[in-house]
Every structure is written in C-alpha cells, then in structure tokens.
N, C-alpha and C. Protein backbone atom coordinates (compact mmCIF):
# COMPACT_ATOMS: atom_id res chain seq x y z
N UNK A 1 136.39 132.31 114.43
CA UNK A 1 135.07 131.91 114.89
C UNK A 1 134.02 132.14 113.79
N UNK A 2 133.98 133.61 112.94
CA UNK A 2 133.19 133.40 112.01
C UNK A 2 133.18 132.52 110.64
N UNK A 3 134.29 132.10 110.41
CA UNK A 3 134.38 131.05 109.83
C UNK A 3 133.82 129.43 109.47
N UNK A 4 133.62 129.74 111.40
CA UNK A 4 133.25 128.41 111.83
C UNK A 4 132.11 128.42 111.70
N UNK A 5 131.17 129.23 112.21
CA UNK A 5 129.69 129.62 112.19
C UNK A 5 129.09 128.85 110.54
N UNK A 6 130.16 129.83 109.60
CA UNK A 6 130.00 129.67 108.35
C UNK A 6 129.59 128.30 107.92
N UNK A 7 130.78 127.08 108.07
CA UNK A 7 130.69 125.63 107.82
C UNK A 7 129.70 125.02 108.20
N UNK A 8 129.31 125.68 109.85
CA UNK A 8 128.43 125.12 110.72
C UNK A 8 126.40 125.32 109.81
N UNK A 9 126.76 126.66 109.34
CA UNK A 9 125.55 126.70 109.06
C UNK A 9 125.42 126.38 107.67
N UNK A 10 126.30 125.87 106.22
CA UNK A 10 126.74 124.95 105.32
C UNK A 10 126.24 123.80 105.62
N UNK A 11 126.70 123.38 106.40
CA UNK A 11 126.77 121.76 107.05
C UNK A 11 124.84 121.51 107.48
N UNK A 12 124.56 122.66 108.05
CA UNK A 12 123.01 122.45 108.64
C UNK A 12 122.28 122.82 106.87
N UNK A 13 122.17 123.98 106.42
CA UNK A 13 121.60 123.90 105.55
C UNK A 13 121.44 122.78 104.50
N UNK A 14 122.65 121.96 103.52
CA UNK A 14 123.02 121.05 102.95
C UNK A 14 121.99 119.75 104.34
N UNK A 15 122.41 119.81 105.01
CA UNK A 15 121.50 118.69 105.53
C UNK A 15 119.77 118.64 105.38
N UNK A 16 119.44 120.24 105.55
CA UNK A 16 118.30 120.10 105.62
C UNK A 16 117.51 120.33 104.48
N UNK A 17 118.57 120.50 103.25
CA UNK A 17 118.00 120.05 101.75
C UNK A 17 117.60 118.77 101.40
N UNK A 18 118.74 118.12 102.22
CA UNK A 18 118.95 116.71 101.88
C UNK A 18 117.66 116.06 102.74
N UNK A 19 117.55 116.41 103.25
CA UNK A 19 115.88 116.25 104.23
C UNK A 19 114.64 116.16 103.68
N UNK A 20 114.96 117.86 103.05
CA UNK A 20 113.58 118.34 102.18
C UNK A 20 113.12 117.17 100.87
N UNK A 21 114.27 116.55 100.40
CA UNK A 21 114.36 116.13 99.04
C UNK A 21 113.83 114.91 99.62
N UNK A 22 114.58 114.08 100.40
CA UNK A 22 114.24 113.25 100.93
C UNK A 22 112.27 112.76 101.39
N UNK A 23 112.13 113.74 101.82
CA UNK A 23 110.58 114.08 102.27
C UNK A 23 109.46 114.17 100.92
N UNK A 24 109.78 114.99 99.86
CA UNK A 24 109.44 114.72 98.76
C UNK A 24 108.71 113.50 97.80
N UNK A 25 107.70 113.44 97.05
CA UNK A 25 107.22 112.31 96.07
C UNK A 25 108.08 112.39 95.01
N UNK A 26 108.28 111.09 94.45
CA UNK A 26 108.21 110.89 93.28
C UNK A 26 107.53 110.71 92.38
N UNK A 27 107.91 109.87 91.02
CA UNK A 27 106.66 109.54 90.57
C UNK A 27 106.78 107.51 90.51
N UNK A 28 107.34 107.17 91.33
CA UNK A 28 107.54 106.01 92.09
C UNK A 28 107.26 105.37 93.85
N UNK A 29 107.27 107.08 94.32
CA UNK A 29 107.43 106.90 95.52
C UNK A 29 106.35 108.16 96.26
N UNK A 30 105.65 107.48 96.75
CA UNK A 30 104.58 108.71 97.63
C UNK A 30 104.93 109.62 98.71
N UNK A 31 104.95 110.45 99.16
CA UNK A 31 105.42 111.03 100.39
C UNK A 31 104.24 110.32 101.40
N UNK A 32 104.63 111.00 102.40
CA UNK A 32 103.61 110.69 103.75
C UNK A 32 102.36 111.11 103.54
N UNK A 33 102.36 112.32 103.08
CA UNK A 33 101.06 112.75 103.03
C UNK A 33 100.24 112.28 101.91
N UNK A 34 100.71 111.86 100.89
CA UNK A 34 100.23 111.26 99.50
C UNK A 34 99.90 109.75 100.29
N UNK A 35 100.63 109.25 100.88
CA UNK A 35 100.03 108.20 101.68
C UNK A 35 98.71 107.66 102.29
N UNK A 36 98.91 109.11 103.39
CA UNK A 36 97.77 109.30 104.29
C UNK A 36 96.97 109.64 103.37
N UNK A 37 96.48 110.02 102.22
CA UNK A 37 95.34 110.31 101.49
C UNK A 37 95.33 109.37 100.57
N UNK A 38 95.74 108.45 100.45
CA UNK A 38 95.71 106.98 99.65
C UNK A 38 94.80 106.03 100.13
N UNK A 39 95.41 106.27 101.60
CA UNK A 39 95.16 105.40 103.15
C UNK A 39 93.32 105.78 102.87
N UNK A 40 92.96 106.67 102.99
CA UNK A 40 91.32 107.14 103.17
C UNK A 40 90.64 106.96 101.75
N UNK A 41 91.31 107.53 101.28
CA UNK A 41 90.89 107.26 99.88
C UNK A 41 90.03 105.59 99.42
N UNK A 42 91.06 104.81 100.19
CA UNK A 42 90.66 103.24 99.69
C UNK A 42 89.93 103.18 100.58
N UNK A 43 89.63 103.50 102.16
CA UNK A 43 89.05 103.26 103.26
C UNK A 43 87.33 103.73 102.76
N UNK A 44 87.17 105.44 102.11
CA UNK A 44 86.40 105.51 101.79
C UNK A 44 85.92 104.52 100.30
N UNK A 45 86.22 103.89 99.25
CA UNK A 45 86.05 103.42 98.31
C UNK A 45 85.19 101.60 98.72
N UNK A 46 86.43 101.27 99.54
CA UNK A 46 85.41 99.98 100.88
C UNK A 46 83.95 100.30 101.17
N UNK A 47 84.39 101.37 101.86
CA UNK A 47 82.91 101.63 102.47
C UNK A 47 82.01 101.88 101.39
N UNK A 48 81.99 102.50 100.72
CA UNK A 48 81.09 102.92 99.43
C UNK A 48 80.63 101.69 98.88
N UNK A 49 81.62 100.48 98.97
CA UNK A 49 81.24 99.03 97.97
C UNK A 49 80.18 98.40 99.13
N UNK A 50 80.68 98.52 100.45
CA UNK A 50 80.28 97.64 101.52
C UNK A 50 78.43 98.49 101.46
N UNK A 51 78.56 99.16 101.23
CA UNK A 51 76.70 100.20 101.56
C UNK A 51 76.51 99.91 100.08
N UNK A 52 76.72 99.45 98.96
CA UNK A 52 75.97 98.94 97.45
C UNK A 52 75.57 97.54 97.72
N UNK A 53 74.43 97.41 97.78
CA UNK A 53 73.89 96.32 98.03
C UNK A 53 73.42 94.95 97.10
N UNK A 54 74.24 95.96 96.02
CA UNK A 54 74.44 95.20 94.61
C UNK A 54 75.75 94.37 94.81
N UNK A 55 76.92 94.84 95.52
CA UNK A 55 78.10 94.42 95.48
C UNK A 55 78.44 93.47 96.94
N UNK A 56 79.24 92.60 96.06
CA UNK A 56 79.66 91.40 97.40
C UNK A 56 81.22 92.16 97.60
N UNK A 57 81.63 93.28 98.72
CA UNK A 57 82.56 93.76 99.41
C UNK A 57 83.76 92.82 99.25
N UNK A 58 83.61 91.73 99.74
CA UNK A 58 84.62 90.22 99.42
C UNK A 58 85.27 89.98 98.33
N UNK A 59 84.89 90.17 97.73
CA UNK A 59 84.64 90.23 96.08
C UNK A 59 86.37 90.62 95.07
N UNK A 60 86.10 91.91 95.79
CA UNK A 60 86.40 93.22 95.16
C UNK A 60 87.67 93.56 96.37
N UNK A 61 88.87 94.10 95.34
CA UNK A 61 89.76 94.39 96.14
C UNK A 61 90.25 96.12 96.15
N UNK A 62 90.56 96.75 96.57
CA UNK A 62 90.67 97.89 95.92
C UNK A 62 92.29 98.07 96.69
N UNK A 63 93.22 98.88 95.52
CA UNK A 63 94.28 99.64 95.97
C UNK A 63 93.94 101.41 95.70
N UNK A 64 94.98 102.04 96.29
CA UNK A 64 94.56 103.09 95.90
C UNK A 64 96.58 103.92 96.14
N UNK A 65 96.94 104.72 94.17
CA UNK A 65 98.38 104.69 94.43
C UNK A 65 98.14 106.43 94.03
N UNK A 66 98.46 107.02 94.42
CA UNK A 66 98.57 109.01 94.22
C UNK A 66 96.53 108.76 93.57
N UNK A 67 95.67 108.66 93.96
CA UNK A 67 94.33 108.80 94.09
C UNK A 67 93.92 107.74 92.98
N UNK A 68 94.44 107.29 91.99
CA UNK A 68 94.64 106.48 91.12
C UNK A 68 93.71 104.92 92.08
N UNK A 69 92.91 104.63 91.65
CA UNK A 69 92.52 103.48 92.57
C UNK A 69 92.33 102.50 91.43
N UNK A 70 92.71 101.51 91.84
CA UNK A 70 92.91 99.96 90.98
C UNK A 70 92.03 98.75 91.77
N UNK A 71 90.86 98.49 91.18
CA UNK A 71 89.83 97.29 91.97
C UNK A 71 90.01 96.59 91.06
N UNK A 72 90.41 95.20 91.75
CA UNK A 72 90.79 93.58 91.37
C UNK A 72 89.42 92.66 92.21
N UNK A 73 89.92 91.91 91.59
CA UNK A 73 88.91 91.02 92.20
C UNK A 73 88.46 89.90 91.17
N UNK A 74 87.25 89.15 91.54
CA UNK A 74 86.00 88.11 90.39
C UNK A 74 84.81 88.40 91.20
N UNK A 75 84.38 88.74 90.39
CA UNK A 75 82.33 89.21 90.26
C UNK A 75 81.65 88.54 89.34
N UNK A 76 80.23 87.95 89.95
CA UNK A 76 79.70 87.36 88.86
C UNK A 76 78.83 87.68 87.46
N UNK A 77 78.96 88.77 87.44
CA UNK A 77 78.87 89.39 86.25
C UNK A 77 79.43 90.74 86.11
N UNK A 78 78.87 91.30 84.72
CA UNK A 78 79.60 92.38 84.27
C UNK A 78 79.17 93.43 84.80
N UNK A 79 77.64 93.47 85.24
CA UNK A 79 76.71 94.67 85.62
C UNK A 79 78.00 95.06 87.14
N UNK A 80 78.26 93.80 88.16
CA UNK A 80 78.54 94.18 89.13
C UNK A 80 80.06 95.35 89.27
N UNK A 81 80.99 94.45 87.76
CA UNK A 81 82.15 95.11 87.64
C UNK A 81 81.85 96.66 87.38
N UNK A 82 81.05 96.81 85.86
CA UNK A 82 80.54 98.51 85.86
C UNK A 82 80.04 99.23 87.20
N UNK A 83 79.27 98.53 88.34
CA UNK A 83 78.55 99.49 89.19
C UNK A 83 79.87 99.46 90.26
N UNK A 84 80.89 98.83 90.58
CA UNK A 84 81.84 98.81 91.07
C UNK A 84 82.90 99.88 90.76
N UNK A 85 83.16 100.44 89.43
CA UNK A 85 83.51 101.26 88.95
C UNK A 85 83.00 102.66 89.27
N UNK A 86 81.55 102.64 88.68
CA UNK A 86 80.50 103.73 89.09
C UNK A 86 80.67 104.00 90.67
N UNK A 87 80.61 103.25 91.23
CA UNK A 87 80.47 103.55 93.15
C UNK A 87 81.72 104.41 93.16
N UNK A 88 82.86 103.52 92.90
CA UNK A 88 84.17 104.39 92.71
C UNK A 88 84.58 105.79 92.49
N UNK A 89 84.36 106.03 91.82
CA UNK A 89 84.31 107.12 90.88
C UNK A 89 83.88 108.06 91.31
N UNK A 90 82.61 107.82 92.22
CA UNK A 90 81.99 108.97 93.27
C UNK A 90 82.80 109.23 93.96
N UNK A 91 83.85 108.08 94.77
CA UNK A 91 84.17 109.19 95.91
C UNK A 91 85.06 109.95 95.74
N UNK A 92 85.11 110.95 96.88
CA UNK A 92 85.85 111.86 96.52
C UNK A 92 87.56 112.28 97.22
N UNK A 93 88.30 112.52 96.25
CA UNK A 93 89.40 112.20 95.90
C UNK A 93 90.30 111.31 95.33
N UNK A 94 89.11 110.65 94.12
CA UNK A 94 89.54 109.36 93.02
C UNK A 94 89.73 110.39 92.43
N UNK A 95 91.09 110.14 91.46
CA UNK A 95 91.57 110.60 90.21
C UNK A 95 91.12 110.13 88.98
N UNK A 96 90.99 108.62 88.73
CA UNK A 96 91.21 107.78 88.22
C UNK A 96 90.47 106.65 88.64
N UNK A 97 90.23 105.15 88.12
CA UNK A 97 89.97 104.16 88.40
C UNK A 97 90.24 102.93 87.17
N UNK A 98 90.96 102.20 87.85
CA UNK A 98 91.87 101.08 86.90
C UNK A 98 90.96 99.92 87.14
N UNK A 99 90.05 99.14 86.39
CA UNK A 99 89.09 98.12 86.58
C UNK A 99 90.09 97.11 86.38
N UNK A 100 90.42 96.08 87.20
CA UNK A 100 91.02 94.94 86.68
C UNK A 100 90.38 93.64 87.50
N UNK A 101 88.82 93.95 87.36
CA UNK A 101 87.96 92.75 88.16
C UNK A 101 87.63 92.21 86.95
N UNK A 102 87.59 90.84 87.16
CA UNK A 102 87.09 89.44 85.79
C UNK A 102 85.64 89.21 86.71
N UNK A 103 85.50 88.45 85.29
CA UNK A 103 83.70 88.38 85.75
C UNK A 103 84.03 86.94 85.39
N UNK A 104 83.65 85.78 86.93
CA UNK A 104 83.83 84.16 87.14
C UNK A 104 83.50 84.07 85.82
C-alpha cells in the first residue's frame, strides 16, 4: 500500500508541474493574467484617444502585447500621429509604444 501512495502522489505531483508550466508565459505566449492586463491596458489607451479631441478614435487602432502597445492606423497629419503616441504613453501600464500610424 505504501508503495502505491508513492506512484499515486508521483503521478499527482508530475501532473501538477505539468499544469504549472503549462499556466506559465512565454516570450511568445501570454498567460491569463498577462492577458487580462493587455485586455485594460488597450481598453484604457481607447479611452484616452476617444477624450483627445485632437484625435479621430476611428482612425487609430491600438493592440496591446505584454504592455508593449502597437497603434496602426492613417491620420491626417503628423502632429496627430506624435499626440497619439504622447496620449499613449500616459497611461498607465504602457511599457512601450510601437507607432506604426501613416499620415494619408
């Protein structure tokens, strides 16, 4: 019987490594929670463009990958791409910001 215990709790541990690892980021792959703070991250970065009354919201696309946020888009000029950046940049929990908006 103690033997068995033994395998039994082998068998559970090894699984629940394989869990842990599983659950884990990469540097390809976000966990859940790197997610959920991706998720707000861009939610707040929207909102920030949508209240600049300089910026057409439409416009402008934003991703957002481990806080790293990447805004795409066409703006009609350059002022709008820089203050698009600038708005960015404020909020909080940007790491980073990858400009890849063209100006029409």
């Amino acid at each position: 019987m103690n033997n068995f215990v033994k395998k039994i709790m082998g068998i559970f541990l090894a699984s629940m490594m394989v869990f842990m690892v599983g659950c884990a980021s990469t540097s390809k792959q976000e966990s859940t929670g790197e997610y959920i703070d991706d998720t707000l991250i861009t939610t707040k970065v929207k909102a920030a463009i949508v209240n600049e009354p300089t910026l057409k919201a439409s416009e402008i696309n934003v991703e957002t990958y481990k806080g790293i946020v990447q805004l795409s888009g066409f703006v009609a000029d350059p002022a709008s791409s820089s203050k698009a950046v600038s708005v960015t940049s404020e909020v909080k929990g940007v790491k980073s910001v990858k400009n890849d908006i063209r100006v029409k």
